[in-house]
Protein backbone atom coordinates (compact mmCIF):
# COMPACT_ATOMS: atom_id res chain seq x y z
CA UNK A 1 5.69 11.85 27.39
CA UNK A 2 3.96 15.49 26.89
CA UNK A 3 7.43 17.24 28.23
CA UNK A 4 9.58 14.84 25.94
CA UNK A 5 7.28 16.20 22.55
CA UNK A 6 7.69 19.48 23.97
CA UNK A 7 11.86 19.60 24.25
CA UNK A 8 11.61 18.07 20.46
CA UNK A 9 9.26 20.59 18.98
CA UNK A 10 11.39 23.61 20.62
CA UNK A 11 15.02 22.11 18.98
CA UNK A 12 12.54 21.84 15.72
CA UNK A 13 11.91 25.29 15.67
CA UNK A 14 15.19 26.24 16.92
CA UNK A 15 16.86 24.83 14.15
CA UNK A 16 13.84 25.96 11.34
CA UNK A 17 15.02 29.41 12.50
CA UNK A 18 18.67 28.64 12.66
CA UNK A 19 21.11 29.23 15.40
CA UNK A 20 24.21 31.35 14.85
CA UNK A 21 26.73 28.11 16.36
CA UNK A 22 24.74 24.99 17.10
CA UNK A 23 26.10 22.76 19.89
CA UNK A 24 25.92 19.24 19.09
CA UNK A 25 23.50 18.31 21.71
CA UNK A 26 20.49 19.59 19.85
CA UNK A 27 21.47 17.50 17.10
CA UNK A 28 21.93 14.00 19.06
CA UNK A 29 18.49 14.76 20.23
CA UNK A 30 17.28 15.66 17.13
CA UNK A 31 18.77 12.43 16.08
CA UNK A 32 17.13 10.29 18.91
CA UNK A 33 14.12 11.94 18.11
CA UNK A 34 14.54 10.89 14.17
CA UNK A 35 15.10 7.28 15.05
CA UNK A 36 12.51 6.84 17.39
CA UNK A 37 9.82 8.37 15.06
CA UNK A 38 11.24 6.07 12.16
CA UNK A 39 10.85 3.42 14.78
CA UNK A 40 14.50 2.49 14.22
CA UNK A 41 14.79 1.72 17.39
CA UNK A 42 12.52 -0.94 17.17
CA UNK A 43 14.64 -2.47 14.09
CA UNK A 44 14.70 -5.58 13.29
CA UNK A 45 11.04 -5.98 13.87
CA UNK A 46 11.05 -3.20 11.12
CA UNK A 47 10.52 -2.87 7.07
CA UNK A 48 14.17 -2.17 6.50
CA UNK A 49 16.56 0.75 6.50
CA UNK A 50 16.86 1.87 2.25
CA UNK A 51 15.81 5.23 2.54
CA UNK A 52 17.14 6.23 6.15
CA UNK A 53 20.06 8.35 4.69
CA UNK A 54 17.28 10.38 2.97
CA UNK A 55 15.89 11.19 6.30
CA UNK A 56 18.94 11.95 7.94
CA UNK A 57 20.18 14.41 5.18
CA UNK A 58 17.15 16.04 5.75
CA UNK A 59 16.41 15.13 1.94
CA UNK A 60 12.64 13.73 3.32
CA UNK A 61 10.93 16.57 4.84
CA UNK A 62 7.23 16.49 6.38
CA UNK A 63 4.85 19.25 4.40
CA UNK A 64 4.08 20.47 8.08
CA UNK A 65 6.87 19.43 10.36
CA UNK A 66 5.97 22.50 12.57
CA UNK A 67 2.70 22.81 12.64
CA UNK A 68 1.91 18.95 13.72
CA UNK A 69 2.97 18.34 16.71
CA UNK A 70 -0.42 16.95 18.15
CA UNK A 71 -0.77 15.03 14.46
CA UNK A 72 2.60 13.35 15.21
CA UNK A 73 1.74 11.98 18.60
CA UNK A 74 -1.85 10.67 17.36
CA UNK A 75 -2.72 7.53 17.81
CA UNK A 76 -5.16 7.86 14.72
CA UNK A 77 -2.93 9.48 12.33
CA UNK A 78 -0.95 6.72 10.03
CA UNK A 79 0.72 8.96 7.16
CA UNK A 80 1.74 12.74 6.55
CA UNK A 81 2.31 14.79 3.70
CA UNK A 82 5.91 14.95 2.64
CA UNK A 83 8.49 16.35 0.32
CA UNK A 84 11.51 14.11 -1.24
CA UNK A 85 14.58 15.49 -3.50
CA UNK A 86 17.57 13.64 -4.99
CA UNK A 87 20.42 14.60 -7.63
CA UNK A 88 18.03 14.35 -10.70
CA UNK A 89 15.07 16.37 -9.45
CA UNK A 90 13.76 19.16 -7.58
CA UNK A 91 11.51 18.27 -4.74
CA UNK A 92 8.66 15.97 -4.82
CA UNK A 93 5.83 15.25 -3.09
CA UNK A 94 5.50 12.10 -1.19
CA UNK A 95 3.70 9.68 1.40
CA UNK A 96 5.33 9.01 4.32
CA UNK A 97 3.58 6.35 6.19
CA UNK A 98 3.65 3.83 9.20
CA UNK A 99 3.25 0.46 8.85
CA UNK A 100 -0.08 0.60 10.52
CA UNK A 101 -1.35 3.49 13.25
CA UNK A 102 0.40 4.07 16.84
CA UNK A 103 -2.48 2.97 18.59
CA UNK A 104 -2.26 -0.47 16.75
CA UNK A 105 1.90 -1.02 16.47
CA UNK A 106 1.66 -0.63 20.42
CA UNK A 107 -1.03 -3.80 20.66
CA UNK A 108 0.80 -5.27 18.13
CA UNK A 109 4.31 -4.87 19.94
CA UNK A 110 2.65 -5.40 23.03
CA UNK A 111 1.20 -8.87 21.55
CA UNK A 112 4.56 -9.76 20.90
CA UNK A 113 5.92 -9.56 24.20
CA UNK A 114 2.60 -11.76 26.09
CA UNK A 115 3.15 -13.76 23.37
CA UNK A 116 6.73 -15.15 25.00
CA UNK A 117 5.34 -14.52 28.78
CA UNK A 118 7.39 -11.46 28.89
CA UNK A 119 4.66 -8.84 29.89
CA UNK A 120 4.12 -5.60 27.92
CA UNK A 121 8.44 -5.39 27.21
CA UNK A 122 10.58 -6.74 26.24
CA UNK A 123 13.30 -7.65 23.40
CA UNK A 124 10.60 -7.72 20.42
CA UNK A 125 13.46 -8.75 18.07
CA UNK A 126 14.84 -11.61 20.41
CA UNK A 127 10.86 -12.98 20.95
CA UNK A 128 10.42 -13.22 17.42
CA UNK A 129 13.83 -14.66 16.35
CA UNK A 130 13.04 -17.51 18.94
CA UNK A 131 10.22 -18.22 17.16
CA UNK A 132 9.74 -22.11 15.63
CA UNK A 133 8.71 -20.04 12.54
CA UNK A 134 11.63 -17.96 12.12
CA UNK A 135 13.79 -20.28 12.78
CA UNK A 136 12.21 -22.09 10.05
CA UNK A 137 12.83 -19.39 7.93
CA UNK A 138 16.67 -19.45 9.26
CA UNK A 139 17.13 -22.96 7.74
CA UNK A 140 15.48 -22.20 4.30
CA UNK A 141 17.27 -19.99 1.52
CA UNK A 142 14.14 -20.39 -0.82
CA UNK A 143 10.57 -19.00 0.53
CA UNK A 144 8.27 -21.35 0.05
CA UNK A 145 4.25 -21.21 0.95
CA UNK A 146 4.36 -23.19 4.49
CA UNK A 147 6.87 -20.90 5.55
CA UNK A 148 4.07 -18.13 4.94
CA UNK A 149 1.33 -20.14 6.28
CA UNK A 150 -0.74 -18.23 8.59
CA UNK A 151 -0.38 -14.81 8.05
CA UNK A 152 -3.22 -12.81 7.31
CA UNK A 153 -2.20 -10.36 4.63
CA UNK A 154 -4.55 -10.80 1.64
CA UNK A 155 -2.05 -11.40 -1.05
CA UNK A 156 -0.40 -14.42 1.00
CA UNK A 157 -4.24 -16.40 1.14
CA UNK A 158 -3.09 -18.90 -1.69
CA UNK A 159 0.34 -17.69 -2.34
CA UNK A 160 2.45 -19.83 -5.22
CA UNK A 161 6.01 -20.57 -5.60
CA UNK A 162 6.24 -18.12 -8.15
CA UNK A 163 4.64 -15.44 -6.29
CA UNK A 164 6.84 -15.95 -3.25
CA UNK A 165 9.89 -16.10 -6.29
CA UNK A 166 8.53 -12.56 -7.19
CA UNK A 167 8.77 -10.70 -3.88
CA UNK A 168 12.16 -11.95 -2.61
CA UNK A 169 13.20 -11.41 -6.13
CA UNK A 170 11.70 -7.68 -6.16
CA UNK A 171 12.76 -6.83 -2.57
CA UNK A 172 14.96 -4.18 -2.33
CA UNK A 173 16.06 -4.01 1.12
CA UNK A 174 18.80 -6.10 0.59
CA UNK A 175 22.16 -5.67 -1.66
CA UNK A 176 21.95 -8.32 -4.76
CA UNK A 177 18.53 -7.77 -5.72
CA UNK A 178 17.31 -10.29 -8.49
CA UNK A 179 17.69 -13.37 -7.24
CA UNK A 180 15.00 -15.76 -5.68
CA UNK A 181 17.56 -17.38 -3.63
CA UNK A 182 18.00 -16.15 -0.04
CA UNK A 183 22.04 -17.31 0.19
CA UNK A 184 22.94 -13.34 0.60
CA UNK A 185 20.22 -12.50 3.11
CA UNK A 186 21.31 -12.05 6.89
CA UNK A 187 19.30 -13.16 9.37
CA UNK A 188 18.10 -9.22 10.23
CA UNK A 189 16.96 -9.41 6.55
CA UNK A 190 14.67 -12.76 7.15
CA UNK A 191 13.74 -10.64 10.12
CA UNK A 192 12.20 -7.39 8.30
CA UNK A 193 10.92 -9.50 5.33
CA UNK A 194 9.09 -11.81 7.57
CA UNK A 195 8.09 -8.78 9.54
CA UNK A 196 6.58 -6.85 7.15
CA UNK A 197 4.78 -9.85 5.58
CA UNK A 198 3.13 -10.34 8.42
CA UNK A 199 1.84 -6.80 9.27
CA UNK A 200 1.72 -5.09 6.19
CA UNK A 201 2.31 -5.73 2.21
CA UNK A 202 1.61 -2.45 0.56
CA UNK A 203 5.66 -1.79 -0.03
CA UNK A 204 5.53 -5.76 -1.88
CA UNK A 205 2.88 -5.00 -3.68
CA UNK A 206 4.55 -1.67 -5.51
CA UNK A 207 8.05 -2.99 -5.73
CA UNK A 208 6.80 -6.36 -7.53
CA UNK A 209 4.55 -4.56 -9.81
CA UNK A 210 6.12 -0.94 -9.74
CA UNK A 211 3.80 1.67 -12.26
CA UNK A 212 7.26 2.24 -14.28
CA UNK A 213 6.26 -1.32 -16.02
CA UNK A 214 2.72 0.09 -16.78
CA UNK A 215 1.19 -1.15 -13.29
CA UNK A 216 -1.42 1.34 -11.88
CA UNK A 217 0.91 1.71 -8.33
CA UNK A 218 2.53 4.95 -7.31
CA UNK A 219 6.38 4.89 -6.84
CA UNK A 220 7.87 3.29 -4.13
CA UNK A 221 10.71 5.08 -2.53
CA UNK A 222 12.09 3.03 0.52
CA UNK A 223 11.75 2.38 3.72
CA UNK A 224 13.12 3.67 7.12
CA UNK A 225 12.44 1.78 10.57
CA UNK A 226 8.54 1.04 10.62
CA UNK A 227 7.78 4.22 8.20
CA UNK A 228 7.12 3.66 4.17
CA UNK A 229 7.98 6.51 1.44
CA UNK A 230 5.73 6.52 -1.83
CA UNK A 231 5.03 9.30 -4.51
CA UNK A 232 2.00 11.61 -3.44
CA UNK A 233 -0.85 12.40 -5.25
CA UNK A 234 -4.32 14.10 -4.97
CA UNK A 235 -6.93 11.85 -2.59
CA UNK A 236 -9.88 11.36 -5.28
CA UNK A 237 -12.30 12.05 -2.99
CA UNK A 238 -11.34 15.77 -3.81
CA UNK A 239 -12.31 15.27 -7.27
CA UNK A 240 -16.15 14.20 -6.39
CA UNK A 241 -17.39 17.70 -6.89
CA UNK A 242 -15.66 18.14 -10.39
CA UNK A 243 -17.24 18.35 -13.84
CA UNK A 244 -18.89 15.25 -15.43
CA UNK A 245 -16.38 15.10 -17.80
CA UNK A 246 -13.62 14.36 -15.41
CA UNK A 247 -15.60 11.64 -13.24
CA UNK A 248 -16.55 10.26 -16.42
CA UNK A 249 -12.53 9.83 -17.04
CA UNK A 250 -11.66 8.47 -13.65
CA UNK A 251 -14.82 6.36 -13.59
CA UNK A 252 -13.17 5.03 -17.09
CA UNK A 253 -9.82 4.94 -15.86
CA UNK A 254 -10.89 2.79 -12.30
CA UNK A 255 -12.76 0.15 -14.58
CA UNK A 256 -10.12 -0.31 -17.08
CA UNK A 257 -7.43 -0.14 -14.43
CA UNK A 258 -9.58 -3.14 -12.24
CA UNK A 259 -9.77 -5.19 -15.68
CA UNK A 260 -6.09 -5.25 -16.40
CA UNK A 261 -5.49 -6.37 -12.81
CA UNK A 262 -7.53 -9.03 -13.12
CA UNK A 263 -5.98 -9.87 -16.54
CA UNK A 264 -2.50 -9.12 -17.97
CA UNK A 265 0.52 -10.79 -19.39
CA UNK A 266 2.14 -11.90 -16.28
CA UNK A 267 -0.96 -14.32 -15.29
CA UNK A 268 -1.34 -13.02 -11.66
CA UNK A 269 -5.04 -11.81 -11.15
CA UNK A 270 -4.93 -9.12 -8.51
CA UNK A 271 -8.36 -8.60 -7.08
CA UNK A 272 -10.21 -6.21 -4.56
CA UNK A 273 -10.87 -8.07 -1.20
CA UNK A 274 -12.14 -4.49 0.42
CA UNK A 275 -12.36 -1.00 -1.12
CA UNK A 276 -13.07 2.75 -0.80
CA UNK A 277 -12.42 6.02 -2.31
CA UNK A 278 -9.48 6.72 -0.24
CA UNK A 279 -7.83 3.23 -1.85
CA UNK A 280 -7.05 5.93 -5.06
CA UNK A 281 -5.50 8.75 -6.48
CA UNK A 282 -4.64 11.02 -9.07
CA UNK A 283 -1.20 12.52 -10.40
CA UNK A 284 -0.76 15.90 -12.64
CA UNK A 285 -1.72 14.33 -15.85
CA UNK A 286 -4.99 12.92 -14.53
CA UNK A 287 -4.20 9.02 -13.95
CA UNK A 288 -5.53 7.15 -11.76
CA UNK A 289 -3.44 5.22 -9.22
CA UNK A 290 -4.09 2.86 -6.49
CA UNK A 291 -2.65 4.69 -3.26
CA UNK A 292 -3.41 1.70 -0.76
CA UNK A 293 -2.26 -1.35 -1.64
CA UNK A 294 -3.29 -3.37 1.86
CA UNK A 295 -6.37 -4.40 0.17
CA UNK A 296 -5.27 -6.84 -2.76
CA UNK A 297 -5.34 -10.50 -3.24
CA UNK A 298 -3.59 -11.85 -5.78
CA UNK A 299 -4.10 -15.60 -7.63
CA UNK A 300 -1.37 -17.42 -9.96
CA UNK A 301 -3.57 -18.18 -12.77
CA UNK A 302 -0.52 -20.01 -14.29
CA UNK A 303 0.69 -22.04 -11.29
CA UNK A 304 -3.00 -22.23 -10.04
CA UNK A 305 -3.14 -22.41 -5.77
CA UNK A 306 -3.36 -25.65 -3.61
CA UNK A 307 -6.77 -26.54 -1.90
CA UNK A 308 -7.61 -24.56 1.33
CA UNK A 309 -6.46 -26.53 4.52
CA UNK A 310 -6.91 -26.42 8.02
CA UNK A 311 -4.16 -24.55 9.44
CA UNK A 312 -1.75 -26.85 12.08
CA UNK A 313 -0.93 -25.12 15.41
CA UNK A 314 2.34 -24.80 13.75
CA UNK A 315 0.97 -22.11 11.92
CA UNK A 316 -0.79 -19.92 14.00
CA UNK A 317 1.78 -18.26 15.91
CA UNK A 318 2.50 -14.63 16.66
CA UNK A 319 3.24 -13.54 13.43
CA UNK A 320 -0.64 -14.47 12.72
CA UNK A 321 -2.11 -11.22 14.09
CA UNK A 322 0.72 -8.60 13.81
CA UNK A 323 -1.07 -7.05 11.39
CA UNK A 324 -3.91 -6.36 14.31
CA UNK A 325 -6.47 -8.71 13.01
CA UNK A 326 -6.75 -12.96 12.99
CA UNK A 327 -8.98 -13.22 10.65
CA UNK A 328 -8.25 -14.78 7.39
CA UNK A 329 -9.94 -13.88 4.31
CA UNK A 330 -12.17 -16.60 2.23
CA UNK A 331 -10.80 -19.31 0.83
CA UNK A 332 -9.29 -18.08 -3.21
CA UNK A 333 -12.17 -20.69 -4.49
CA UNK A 334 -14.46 -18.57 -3.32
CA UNK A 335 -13.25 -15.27 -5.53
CA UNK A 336 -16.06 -14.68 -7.90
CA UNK A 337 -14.62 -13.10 -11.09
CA UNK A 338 -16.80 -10.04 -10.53
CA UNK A 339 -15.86 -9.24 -6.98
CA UNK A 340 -13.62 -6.15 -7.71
CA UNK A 341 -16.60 -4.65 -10.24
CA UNK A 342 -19.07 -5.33 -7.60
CA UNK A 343 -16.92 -3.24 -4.79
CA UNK A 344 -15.62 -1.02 -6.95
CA UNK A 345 -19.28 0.23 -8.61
CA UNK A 346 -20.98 -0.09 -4.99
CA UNK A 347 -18.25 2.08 -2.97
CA UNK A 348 -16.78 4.30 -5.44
CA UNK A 349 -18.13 4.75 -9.19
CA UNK A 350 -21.37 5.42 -7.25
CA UNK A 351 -19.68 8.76 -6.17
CA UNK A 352 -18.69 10.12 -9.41
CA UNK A 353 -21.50 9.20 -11.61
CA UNK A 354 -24.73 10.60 -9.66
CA UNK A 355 -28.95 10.76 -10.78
CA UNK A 356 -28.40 14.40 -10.90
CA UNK A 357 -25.84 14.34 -14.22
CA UNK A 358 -28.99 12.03 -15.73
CA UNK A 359 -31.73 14.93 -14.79
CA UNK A 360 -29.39 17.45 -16.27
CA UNK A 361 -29.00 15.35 -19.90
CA UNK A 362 -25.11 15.27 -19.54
CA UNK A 363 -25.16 11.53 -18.49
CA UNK A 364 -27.26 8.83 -20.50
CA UNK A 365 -29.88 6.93 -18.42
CA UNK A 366 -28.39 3.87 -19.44
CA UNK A 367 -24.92 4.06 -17.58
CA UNK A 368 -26.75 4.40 -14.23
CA UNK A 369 -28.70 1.15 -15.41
CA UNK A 370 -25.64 -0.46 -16.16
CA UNK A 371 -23.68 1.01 -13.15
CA UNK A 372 -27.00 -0.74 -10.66
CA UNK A 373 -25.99 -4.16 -12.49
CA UNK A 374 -22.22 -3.81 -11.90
CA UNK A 375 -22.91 -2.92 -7.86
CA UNK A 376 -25.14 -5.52 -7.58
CA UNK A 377 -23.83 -8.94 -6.30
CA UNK A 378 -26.78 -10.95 -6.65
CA UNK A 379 -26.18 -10.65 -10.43
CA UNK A 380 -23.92 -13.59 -12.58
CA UNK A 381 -20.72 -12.64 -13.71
CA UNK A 382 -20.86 -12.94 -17.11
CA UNK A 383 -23.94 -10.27 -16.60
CA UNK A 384 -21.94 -7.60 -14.45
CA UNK A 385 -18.61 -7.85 -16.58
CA UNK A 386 -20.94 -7.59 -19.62
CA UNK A 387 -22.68 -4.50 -17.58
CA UNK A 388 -18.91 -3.13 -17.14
CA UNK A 389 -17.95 -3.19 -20.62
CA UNK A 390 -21.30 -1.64 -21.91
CA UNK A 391 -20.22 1.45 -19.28
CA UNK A 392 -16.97 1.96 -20.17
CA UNK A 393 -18.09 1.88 -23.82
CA UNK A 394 -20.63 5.20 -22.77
CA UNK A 395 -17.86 6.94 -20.47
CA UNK A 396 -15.34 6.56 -23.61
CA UNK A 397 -17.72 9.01 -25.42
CA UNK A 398 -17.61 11.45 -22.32
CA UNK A 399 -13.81 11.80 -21.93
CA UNK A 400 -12.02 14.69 -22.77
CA UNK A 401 -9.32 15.00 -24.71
CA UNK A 402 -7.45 18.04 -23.41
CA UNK A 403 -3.49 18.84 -22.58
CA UNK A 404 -5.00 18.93 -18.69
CA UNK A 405 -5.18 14.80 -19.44
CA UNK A 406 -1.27 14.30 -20.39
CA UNK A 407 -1.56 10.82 -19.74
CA UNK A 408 -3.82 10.24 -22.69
CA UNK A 409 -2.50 13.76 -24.99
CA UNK A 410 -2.05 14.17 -27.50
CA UNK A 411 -2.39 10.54 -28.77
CA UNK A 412 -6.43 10.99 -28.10
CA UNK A 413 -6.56 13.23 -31.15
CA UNK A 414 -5.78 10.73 -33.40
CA UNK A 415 -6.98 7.19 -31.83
CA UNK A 416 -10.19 6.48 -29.96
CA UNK A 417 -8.59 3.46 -27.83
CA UNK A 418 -6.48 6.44 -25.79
């Protein structure tokens, strides 16, 4: 494996430094090394293939292709630093991102292939397209909730007809986008949707509720083989050490942003099942984003959810665990209206409003009284959302109201609500 890294990294720098008359075997292998990073080779047990010519016309570059040789072949490493370009725009930077680490997709694949007695390979597509489930899926040109039954990603726990509606309808992978019906989709297409249900629904969440329609999700790009392409931003962690003022307006921005999930027009209440710091980001103007999207549970407050069942054996199959864990979250009865606050305060907030901006009379006492109520779980709801409002109320007086904030400037001057 080492001497196989090694040949690619030397054609990499070869052709960063250019060769006066290339022969084309660098380029098949530099090609074969492309599709086997992408994990196209692995396709159909993939996302999809929208944003492959990107790659391939080198208009997707990693920040440090050359440098990263040993971050490439980690198992720990996930997602790199990248730039993207198109006709409209210079270049960008972006996220490019496995569907879950090396270590893991290699259980997970592995999984797949013990699953149908096969040992540790096999034909991943053909075991899964065997499947009673898949086949299932085969039959049906509608998505409906038993066909999802089993798999553990967090906003499939009480998934309704209209939510299932919403991501065929919003996924992009396949020509004819728009329509909740299936008719058009190949069987490869069932495939990668099923697929990526099953192991991870970050790219679902941002193309159902992309931030161009005022949701707080970075831009999706595409997909290529088993690796995801979002817009980049700064990791907020960076911004713990900045002045009050500008903790103050993420702190602001993260409990507005949590309230609007949980509430808005469309009558889906996205909620927090697990958090931290490295769940959100900033762009250029100062907004807050959610980065990782793995994390979210979402309820049809409209079409409500059906009671929580005992799953059949029919249910649990392979697809149950792709994602590297079995376990299935609480039952969406269980959701207390508070939950995100109560993570959110706890895990984050805590890091950007700290005792020492009390001590030094920039930060009333009061919002680290309220901020104790909103972390603490033991408290009612009605008391932690009223604790929530009381702080956002106290950080509204500490925001600035600068051109460094262009997502809130210059309309700040002249209305308090911005």
């Amino acid at each position: 494996m080492a001497g196989i890294w090694s040949e690619v990294w030397t054609l990499y720098i070869i052709l960063a430094l250019g060769t006066p008359d290339p022969s084309p075997a660098p380029q098949e292998k530099l090609n074969d090394f492309r599709r086997i990073l992408l994990g196209l080779d692995k396709c159909n047990a993939c996302t999809g293939t929208s944003i492959c010519k990107k790659f391939f016309k080198d208009e997707i570059r990693f920040e440090r292709w050359l440098t990263a040789q040993s971050n490439l072949s980690s198992a720990d490493v996930r997602s790199y630093e990248g730039n993207y370009t198109d006709s409209t725009a210079g270049w960008r930077p972006v996220v490019v991102s496995r569907l879950m680490s090396p270590h893991l997709q290699q259980i997970s694949d592995n999984s797949i292939c013990t699953s149908a007695g096969k040992g540790k390979s096999c034909s991943i597509e053909a075991v899964l397209k065997a499947t009673s489930r898949f086949q299932r899926w085969v039959r049906s040109n509608v998505l409906l909730p038993s066909m999802v039954k089993g798999l553990v990603t967090p906003m499939l726990r009480c998934p309704s007809q209209r939510l299932l509606d919403r991501i065929v309808r919003r996924y992009f992978e396949v020509t004819d986008v728009g329509s909740v019906q299936m008719k058009h989709f190949s069987e490869k297409d069932k495939l990668r949707l099923l697929y990526t249900l099953a192991v991870n629904q970050q790219p679902f969440i941002m193309q159902m509720f992309p931030g161009a329609e005022g949701w707080p999700f970075l831009r999706y790009h595409g997909s290529c083989g088993r690796m995801m392409v979002w817009a980049g931003s700064t990791p907020l962690r960076n911004l713990f050490s900045s002045p009050l003022e500008r903790r103050a307006d993420i702190a602001y921005q993260l409990l507005h942003m949590t309230q609007s999930l949980s509430s808005n027009s469309l009558q889906f209440s996205l909620f927090y099942t697990n958090i931290s710091e490295d769940m959100f980001g900033t762009l250029d103007d100062n907004r807050v984003f959610i980065v990782d999207t793995s994390n979210i549970g979402i309820i049809d407050l409209k079409e409500g959810y059906p009671p929580d069942e005992d799953l059949l054996p029919e249910h649990l199959d392979v697809f149950s665990c792709l994602s590297g864990s079995c376990e299935r979250l609480p039952p969406c009865e269980t959701v207390q209206a508070a939950q995100s606050f109560v993570l959110l305060c706890k895990h984050v907030i805590n890091n950007l409003l700290l005792p020492n901006d009390v001590q030094s009379g920039h930060l009333p006492k009061e919002a680290v009284s309220f901020l104790a109520i909103c972390a603490d779980q033991s408290q009612s709801d009605q008391r932690i959302i009223a604790a929530v409002q009381t702080l956002k109320d106290i950080l509204q007086t500490l925001r600035p109201c600068s051109a460094l904030y262009g997502y809130r400037y210059p309309e700040c001057l002249y209305n308090d609500k911005f």
